[in-house]
PDB file of N, CA and C in Angstrom:
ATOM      1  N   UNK A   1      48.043 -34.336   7.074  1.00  0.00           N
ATOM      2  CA  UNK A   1      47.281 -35.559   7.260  1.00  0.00           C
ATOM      3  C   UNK A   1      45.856 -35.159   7.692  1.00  0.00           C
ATOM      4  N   UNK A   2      44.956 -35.459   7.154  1.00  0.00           N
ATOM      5  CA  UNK A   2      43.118 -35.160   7.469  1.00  0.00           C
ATOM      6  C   UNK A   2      43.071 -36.112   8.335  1.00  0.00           C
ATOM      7  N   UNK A   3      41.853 -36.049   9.181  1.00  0.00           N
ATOM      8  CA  UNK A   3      41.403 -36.339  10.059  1.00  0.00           C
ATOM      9  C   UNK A   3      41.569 -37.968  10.134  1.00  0.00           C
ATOM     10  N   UNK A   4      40.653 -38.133   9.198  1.00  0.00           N
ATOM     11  CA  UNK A   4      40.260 -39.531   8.492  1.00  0.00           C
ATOM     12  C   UNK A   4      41.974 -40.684   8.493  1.00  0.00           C
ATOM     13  N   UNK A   5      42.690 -40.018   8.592  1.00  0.00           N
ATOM     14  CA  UNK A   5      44.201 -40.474   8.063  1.00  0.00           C
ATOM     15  C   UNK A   5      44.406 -40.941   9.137  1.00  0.00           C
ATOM     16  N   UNK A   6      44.573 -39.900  10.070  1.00  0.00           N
ATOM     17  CA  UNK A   6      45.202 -40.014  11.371  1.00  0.00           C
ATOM     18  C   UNK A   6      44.182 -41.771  12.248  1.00  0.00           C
ATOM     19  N   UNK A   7      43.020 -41.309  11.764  1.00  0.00           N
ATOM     20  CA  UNK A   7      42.444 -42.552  12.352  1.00  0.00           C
ATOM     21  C   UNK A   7      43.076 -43.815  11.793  1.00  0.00           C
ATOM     22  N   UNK A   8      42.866 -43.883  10.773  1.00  0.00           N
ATOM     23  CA  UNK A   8      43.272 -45.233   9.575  1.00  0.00           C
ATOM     24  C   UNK A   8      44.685 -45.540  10.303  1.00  0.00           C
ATOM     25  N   UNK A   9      45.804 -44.686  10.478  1.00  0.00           N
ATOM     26  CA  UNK A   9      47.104 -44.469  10.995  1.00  0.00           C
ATOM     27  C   UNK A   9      47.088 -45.410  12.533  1.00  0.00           C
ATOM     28  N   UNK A  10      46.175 -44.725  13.141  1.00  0.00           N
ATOM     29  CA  UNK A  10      45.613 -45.074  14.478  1.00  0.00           C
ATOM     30  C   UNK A  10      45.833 -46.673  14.484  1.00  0.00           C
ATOM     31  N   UNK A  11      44.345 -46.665  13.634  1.00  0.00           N
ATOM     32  CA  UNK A  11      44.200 -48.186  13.988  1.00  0.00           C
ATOM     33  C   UNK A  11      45.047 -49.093  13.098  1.00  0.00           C
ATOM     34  N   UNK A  12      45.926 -48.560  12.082  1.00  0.00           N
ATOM     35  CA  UNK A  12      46.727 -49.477  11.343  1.00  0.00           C
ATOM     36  C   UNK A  12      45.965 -50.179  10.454  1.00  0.00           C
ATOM     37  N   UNK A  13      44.863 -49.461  10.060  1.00  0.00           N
ATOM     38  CA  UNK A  13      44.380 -50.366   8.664  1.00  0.00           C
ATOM     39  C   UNK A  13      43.774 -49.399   7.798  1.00  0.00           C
ATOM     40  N   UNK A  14      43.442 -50.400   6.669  1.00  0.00           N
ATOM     41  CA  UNK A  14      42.539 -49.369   5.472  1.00  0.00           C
ATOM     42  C   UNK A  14      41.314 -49.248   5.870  1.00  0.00           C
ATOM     43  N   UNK A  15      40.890 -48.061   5.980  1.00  0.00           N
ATOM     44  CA  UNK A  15      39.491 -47.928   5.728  1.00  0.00           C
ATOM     45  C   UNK A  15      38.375 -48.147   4.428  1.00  0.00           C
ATOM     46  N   UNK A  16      37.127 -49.139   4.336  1.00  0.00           N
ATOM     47  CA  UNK A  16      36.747 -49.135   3.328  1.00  0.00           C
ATOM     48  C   UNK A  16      35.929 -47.732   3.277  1.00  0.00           C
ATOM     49  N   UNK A  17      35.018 -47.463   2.614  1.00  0.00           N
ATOM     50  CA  UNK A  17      34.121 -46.095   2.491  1.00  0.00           C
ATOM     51  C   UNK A  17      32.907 -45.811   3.363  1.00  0.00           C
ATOM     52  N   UNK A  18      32.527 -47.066   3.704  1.00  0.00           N
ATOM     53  CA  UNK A  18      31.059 -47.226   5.048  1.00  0.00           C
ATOM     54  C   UNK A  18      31.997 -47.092   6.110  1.00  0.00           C
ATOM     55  N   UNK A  19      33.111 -47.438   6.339  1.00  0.00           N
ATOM     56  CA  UNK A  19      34.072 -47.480   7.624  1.00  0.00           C
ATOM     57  C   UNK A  19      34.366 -45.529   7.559  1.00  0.00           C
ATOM     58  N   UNK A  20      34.960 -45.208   6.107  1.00  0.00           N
ATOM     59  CA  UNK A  20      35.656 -43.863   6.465  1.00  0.00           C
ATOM     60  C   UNK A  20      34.177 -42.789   6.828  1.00  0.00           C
ATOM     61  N   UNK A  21      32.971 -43.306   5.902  1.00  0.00           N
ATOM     62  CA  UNK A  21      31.506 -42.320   6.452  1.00  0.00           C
ATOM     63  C   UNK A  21      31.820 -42.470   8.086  1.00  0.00           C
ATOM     64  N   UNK A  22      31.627 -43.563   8.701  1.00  0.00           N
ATOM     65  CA  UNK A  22      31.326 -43.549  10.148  1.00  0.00           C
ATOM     66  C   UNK A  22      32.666 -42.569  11.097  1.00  0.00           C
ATOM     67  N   UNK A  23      33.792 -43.007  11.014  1.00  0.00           N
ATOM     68  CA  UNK A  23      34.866 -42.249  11.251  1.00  0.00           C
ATOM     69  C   UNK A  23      34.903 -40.780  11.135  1.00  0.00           C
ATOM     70  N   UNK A  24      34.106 -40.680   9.946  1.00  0.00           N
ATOM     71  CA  UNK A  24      33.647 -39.120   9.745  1.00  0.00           C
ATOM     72  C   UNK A  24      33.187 -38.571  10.669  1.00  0.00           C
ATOM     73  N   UNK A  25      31.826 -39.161  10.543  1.00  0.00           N
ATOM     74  CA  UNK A  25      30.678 -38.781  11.882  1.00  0.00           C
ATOM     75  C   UNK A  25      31.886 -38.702  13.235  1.00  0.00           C
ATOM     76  N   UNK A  26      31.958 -39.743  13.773  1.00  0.00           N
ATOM     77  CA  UNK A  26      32.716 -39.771  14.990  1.00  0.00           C
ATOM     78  C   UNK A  26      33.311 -38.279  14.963  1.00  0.00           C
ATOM     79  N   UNK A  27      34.274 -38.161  14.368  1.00  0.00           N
ATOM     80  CA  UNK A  27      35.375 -37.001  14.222  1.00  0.00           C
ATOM     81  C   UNK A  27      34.295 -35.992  14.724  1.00  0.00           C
ATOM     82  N   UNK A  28      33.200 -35.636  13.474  1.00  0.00           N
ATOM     83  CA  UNK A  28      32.440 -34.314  13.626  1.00  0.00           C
ATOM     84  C   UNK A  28      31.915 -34.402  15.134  1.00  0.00           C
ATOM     85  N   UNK A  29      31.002 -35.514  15.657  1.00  0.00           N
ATOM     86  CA  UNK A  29      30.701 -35.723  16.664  1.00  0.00           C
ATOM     87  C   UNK A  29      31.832 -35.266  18.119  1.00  0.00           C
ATOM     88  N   UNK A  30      32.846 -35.754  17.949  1.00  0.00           N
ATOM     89  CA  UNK A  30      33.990 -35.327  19.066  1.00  0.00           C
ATOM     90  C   UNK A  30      33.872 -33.782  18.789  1.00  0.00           C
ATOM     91  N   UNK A  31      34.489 -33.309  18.000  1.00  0.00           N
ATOM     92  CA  UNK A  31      34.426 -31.842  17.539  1.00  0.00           C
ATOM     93  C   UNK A  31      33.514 -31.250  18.288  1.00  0.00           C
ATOM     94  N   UNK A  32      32.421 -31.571  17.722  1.00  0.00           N
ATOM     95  CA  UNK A  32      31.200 -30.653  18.634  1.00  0.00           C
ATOM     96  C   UNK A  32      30.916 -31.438  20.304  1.00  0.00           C
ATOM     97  N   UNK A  33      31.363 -32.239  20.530  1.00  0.00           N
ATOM     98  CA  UNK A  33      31.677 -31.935  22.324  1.00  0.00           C
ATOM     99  C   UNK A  33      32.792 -31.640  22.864  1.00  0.00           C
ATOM    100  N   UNK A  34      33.515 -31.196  22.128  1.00  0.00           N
ATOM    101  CA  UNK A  34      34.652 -30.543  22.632  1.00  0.00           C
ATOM    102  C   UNK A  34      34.229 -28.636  22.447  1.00  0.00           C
ATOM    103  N   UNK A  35      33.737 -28.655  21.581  1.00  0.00           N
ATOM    104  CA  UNK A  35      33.431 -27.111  21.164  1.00  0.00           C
ATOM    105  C   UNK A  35      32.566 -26.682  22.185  1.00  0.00           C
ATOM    106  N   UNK A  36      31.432 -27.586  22.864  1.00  0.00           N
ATOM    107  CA  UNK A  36      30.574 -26.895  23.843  1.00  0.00           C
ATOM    108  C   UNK A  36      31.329 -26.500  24.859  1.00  0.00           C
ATOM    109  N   UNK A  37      32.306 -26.933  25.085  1.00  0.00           N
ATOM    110  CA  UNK A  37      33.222 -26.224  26.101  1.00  0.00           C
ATOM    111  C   UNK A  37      33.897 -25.346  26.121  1.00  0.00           C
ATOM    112  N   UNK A  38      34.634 -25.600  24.754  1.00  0.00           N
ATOM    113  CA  UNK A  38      35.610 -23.849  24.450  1.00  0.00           C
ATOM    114  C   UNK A  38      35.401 -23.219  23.561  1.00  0.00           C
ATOM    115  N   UNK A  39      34.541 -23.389  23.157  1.00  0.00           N
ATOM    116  CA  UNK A  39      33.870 -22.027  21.958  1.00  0.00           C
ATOM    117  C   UNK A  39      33.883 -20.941  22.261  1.00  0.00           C
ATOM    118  N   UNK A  40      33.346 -20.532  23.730  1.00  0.00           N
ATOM    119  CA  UNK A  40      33.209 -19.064  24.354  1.00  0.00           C
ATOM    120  C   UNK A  40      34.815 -18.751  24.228  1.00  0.00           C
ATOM    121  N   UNK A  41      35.846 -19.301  24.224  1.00  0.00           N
ATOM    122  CA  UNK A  41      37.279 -19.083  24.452  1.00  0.00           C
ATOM    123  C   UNK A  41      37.694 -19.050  23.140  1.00  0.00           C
ATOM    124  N   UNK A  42      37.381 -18.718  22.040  1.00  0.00           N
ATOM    125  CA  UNK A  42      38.070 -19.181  20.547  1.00  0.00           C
ATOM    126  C   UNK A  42      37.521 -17.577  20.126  1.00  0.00           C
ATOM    127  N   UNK A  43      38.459 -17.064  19.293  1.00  0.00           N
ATOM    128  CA  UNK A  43      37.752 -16.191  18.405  1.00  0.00           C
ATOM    129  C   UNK A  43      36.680 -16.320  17.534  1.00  0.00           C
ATOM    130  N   UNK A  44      35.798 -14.995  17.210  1.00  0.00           N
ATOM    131  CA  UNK A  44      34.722 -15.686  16.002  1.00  0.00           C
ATOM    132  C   UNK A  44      35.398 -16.078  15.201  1.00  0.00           C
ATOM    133  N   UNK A  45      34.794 -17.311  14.356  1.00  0.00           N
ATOM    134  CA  UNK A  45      35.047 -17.546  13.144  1.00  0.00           C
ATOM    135  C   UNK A  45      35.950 -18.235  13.271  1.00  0.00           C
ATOM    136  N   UNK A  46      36.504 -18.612  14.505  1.00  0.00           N
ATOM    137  CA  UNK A  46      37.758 -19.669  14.478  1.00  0.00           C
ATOM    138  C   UNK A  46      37.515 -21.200  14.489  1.00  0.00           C
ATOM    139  N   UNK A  47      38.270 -21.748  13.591  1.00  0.00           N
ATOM    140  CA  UNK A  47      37.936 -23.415  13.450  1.00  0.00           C
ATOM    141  C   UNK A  47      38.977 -24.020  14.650  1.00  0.00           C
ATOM    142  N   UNK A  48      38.146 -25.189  14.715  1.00  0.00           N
ATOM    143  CA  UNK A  48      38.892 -26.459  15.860  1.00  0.00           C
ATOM    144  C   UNK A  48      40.396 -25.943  15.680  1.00  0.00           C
ATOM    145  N   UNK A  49      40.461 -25.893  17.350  1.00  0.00           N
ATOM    146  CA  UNK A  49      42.030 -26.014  17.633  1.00  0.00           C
ATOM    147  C   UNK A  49      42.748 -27.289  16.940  1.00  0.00           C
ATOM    148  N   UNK A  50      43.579 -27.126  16.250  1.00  0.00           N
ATOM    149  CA  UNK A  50      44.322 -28.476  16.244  1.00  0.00           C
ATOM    150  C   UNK A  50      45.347 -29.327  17.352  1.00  0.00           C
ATOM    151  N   UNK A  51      45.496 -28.551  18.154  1.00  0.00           N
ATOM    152  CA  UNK A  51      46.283 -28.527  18.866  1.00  0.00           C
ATOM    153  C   UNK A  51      45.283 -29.888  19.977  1.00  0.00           C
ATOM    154  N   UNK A  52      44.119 -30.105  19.886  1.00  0.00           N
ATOM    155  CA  UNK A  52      43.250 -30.870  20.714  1.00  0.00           C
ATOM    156  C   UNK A  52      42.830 -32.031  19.636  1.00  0.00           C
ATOM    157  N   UNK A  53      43.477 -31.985  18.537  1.00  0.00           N
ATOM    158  CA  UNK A  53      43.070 -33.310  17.757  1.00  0.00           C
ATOM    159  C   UNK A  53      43.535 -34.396  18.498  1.00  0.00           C
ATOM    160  N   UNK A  54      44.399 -34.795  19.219  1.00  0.00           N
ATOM    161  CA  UNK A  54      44.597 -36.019  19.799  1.00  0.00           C
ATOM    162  C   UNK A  54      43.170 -36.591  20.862  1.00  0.00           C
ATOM    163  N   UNK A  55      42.569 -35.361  21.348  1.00  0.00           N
ATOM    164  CA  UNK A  55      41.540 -35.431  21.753  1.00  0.00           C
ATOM    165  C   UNK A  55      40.264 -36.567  20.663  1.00  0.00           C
ATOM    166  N   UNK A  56      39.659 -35.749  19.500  1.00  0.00           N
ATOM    167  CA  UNK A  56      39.347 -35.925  18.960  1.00  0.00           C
ATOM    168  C   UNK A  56      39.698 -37.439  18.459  1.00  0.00           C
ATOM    169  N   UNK A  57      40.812 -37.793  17.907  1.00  0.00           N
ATOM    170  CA  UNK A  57      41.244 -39.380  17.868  1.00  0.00           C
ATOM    171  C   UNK A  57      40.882 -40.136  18.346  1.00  0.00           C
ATOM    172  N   UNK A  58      41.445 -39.658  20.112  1.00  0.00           N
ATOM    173  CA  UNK A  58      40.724 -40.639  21.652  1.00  0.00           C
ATOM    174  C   UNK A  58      39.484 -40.816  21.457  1.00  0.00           C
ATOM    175  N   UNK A  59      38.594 -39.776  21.079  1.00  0.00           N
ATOM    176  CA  UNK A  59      37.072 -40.335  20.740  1.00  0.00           C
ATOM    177  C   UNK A  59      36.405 -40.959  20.192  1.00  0.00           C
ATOM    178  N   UNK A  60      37.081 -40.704  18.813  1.00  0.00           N
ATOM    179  CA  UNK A  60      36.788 -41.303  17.993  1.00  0.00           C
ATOM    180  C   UNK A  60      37.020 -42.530  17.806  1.00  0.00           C
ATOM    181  N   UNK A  61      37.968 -43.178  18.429  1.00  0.00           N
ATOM    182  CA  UNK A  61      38.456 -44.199  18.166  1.00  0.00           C
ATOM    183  C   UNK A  61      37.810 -44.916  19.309  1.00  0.00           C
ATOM    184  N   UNK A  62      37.331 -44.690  20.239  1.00  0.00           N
ATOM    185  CA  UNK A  62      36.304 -45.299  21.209  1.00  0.00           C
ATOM    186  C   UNK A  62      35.200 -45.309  20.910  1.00  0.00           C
ATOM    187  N   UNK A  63      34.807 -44.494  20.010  1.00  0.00           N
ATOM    188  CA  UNK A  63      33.516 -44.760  19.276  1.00  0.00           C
ATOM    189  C   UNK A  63      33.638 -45.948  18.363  1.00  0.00           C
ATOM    190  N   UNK A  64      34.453 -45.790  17.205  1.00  0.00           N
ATOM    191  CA  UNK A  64      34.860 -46.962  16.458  1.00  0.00           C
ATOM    192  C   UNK A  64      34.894 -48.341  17.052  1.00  0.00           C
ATOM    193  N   UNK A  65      35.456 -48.436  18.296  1.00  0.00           N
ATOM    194  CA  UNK A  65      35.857 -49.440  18.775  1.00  0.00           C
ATOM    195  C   UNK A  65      34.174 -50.341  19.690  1.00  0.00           C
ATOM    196  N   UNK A  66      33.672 -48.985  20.056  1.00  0.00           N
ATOM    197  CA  UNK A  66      32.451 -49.458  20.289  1.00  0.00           C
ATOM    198  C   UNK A  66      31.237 -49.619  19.074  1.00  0.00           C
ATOM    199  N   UNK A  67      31.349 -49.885  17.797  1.00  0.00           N
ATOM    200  CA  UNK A  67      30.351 -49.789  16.874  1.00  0.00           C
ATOM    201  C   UNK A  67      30.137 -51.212  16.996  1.00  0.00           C
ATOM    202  N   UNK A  68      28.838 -51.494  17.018  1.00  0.00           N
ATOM    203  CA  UNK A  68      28.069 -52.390  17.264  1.00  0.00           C
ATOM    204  C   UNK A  68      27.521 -52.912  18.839  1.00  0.00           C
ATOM    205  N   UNK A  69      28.085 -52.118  19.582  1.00  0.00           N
ATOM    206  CA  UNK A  69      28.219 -52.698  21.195  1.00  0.00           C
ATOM    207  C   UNK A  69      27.648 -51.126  21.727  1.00  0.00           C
ATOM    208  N   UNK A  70      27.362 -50.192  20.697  1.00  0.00           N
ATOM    209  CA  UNK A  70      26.680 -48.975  21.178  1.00  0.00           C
ATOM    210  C   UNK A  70      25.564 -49.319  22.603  1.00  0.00           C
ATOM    211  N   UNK A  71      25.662 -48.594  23.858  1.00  0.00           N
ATOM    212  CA  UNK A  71      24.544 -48.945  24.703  1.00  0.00           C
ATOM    213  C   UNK A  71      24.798 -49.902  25.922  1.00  0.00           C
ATOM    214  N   UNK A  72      26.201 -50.440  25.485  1.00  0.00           N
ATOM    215  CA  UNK A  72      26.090 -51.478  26.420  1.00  0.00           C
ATOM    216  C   UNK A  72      27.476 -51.073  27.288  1.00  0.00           C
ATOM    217  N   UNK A  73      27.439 -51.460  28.515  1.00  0.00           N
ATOM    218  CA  UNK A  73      28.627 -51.088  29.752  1.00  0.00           C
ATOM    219  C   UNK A  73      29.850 -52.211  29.597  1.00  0.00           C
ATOM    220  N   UNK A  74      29.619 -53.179  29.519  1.00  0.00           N
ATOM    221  CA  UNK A  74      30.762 -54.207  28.785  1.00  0.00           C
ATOM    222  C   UNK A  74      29.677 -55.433  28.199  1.00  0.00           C
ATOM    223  N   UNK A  75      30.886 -56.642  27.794  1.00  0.00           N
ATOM    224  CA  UNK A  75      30.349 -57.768  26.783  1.00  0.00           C
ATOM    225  C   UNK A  75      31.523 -58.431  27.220  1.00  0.00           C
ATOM    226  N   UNK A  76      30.924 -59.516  27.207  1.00  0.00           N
ATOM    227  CA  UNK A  76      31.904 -60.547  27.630  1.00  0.00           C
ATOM    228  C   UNK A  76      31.914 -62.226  26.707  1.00  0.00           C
ATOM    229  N   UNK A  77      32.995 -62.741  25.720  1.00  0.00           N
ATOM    230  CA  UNK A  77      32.783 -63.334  24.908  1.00  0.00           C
ATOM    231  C   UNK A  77      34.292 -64.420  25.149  1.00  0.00           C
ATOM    232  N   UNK A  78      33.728 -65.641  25.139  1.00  0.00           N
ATOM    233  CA  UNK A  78      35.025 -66.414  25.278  1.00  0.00           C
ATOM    234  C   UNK A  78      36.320 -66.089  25.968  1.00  0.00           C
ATOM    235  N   UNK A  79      35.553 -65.914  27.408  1.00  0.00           N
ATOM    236  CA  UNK A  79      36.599 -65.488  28.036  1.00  0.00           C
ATOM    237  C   UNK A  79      37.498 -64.221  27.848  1.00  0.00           C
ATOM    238  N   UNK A  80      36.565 -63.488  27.409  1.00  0.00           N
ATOM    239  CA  UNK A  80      37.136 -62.072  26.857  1.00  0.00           C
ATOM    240  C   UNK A  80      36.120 -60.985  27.500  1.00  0.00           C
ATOM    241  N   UNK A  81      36.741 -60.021  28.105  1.00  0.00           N
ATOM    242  CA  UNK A  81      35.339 -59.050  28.754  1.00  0.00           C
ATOM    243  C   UNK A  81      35.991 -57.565  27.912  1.00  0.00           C
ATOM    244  N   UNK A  82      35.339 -56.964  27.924  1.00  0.00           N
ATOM    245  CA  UNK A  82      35.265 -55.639  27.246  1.00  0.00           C
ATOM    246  C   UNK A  82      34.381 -54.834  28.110  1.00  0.00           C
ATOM    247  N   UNK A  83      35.226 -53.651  28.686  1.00  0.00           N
ATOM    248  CA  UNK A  83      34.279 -52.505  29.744  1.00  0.00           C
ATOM    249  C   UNK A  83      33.926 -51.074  28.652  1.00  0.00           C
ATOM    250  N   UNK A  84      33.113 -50.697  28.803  1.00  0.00           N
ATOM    251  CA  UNK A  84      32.993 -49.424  28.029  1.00  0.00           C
ATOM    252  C   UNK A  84      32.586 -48.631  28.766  1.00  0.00           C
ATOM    253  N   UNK A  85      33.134 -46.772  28.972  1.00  0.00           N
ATOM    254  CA  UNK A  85      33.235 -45.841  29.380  1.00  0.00           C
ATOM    255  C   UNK A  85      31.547 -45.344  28.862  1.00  0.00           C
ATOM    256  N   UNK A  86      30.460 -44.948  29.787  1.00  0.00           N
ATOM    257  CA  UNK A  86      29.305 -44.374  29.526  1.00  0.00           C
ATOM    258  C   UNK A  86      29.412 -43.121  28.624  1.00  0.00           C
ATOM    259  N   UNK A  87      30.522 -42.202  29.281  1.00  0.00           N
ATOM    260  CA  UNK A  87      30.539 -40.798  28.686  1.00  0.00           C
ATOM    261  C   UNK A  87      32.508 -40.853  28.129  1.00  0.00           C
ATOM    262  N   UNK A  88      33.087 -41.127  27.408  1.00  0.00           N
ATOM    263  CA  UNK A  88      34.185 -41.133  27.556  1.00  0.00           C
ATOM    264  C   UNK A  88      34.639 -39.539  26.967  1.00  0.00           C
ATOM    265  N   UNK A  89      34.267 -38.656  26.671  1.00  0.00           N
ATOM    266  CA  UNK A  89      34.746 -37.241  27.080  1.00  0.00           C
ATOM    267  C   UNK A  89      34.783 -36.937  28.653  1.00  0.00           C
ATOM    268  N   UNK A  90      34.406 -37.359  29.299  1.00  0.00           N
ATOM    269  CA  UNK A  90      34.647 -37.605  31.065  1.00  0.00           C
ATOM    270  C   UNK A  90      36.286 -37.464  31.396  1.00  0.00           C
ATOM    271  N   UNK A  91      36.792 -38.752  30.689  1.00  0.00           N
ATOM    272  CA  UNK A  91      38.209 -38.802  30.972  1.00  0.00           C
ATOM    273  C   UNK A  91      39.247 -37.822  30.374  1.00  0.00           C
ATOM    274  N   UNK A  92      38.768 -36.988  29.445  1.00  0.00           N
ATOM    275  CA  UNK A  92      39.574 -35.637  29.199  1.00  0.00           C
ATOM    276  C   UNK A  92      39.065 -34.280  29.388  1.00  0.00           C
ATOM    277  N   UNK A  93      38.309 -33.936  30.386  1.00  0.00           N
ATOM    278  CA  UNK A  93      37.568 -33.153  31.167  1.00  0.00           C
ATOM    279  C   UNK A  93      39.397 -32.028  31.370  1.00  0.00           C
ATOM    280  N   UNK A  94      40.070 -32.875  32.105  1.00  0.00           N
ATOM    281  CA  UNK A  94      41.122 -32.013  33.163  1.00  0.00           C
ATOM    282  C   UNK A  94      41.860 -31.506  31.584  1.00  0.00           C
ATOM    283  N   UNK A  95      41.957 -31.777  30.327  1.00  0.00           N
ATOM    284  CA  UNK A  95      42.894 -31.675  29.200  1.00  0.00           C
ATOM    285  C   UNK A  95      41.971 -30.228  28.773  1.00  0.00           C
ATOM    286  N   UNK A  96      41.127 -30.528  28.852  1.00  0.00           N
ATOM    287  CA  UNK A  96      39.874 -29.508  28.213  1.00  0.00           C
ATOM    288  C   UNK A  96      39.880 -28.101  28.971  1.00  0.00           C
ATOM    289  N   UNK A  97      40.077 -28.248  30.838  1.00  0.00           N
ATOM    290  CA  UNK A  97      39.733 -27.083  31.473  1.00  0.00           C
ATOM    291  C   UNK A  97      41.507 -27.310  31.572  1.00  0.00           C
ATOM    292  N   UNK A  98      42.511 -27.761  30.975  1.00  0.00           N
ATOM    293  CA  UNK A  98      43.924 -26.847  31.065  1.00  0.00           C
ATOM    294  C   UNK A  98      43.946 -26.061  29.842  1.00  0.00           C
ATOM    295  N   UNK A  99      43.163 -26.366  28.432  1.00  0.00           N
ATOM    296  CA  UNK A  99      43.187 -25.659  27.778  1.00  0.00           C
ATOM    297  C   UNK A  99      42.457 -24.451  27.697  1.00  0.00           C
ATOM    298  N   UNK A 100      41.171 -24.399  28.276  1.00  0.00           N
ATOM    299  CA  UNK A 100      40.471 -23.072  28.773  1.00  0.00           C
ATOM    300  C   UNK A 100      41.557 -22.246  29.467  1.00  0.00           C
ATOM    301  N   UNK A 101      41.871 -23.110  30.635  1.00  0.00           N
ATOM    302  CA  UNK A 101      43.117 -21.852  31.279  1.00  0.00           C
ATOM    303  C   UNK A 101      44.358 -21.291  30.101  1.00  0.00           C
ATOM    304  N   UNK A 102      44.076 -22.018  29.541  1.00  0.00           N
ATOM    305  CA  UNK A 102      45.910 -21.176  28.961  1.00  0.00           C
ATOM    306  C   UNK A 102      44.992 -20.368  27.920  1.00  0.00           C
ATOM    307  N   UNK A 103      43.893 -20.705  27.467  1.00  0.00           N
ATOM    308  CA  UNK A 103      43.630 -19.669  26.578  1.00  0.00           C
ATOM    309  C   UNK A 103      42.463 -18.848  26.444  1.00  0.00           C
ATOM    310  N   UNK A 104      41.883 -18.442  28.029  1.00  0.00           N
ATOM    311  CA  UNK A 104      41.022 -17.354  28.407  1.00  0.00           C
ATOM    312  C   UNK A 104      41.789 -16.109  28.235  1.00  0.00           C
ATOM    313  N   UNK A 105      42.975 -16.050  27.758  1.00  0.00           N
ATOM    314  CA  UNK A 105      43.240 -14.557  27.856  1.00  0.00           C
ATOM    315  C   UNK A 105      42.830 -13.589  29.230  1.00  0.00           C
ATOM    316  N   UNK A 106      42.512 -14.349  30.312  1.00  0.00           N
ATOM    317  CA  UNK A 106      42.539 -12.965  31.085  1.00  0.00           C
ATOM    318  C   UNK A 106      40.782 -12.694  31.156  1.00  0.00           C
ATOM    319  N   UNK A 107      39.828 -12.995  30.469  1.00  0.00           N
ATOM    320  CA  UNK A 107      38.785 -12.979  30.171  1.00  0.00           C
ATOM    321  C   UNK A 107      37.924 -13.049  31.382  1.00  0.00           C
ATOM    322  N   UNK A 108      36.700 -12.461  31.459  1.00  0.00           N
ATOM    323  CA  UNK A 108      35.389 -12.573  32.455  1.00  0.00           C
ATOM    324  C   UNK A 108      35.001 -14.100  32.115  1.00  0.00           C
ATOM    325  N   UNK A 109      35.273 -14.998  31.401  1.00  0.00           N
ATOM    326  CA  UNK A 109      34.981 -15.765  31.336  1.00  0.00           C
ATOM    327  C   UNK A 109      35.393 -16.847  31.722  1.00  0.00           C
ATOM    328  N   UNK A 110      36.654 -16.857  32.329  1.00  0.00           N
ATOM    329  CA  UNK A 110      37.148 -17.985  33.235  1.00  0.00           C
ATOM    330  C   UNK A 110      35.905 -18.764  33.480  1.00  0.00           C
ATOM    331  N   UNK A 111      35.752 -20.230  33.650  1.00  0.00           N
ATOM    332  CA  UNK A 111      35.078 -20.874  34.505  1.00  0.00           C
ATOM    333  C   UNK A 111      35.563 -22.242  34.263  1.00  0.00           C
ATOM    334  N   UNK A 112      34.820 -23.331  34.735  1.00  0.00           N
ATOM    335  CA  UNK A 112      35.109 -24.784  34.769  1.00  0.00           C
ATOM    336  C   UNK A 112      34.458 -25.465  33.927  1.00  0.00           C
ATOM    337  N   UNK A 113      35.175 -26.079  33.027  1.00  0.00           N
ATOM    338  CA  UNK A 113      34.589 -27.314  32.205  1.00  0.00           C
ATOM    339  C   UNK A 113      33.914 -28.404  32.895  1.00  0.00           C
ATOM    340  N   UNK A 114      32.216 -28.676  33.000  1.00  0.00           N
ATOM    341  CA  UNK A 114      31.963 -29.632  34.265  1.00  0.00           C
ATOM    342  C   UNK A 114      31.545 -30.439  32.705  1.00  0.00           C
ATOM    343  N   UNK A 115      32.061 -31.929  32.848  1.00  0.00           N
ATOM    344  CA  UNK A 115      31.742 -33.068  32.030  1.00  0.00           C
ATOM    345  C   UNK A 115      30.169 -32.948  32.393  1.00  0.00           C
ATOM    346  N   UNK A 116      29.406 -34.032  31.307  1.00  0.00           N
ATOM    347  CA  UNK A 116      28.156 -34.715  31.772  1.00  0.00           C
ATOM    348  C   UNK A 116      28.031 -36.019  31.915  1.00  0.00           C
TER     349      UNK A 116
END
């Protein structure tokens, strides 16, 4: 299942083609803030763990969910409020530095994943 699937899966619908471009982005986007963290820990030349795609999903799909409401902390509409997370890689910070630990090998490079 590609990336793109798992989302569509996610949210239980079809994606049209402006929907699957954006989903794209998202994906690549998660990817590369997850990579600033464990890249130093991956062999060269090694592609995204898969093992952290659920990661990737969570993001993405908070991105998705925020398209059009980009910028804003919540919205509140007919009695309906909606909160949005400023940085939501924040909330998988502790998933990120358990995976550094299990896979520093032993390395000078131990250290802590600090969110921004």
């Amino acid at each position: 299942m590609t990336d793109v699937e798992r989302i569509q899966t996610l949210l239980g619908v079809t994606l049209d083609d402006a929907d699957k471009g954006r989903v794209e982005v998202y994906i690549t986007e998660a990817k590369q803030a997850i990579m600033v963290y464990i890249q130093q820990y991956l062999p060269d030349g090694a592609e995204f763990p898969t093992e952290l795609n659920y990661l990737v999903d969570h993001l993405a799909l908070a991105k998705y969910n925020k398209f059009h409401n980009e910028g804003l902390k919540s919205i509140s509409e007919e009695g309906l409020t909606l909160s949005f997370n400023s940085n939501d890689l924040k909330d998988y910070m502790d998933d990120i530095q358990a995976w550094i630990d299990r896979n520093s090998d032993g390395k000078d490079l131990m250290g802590n994943a600090i969110g921004w």
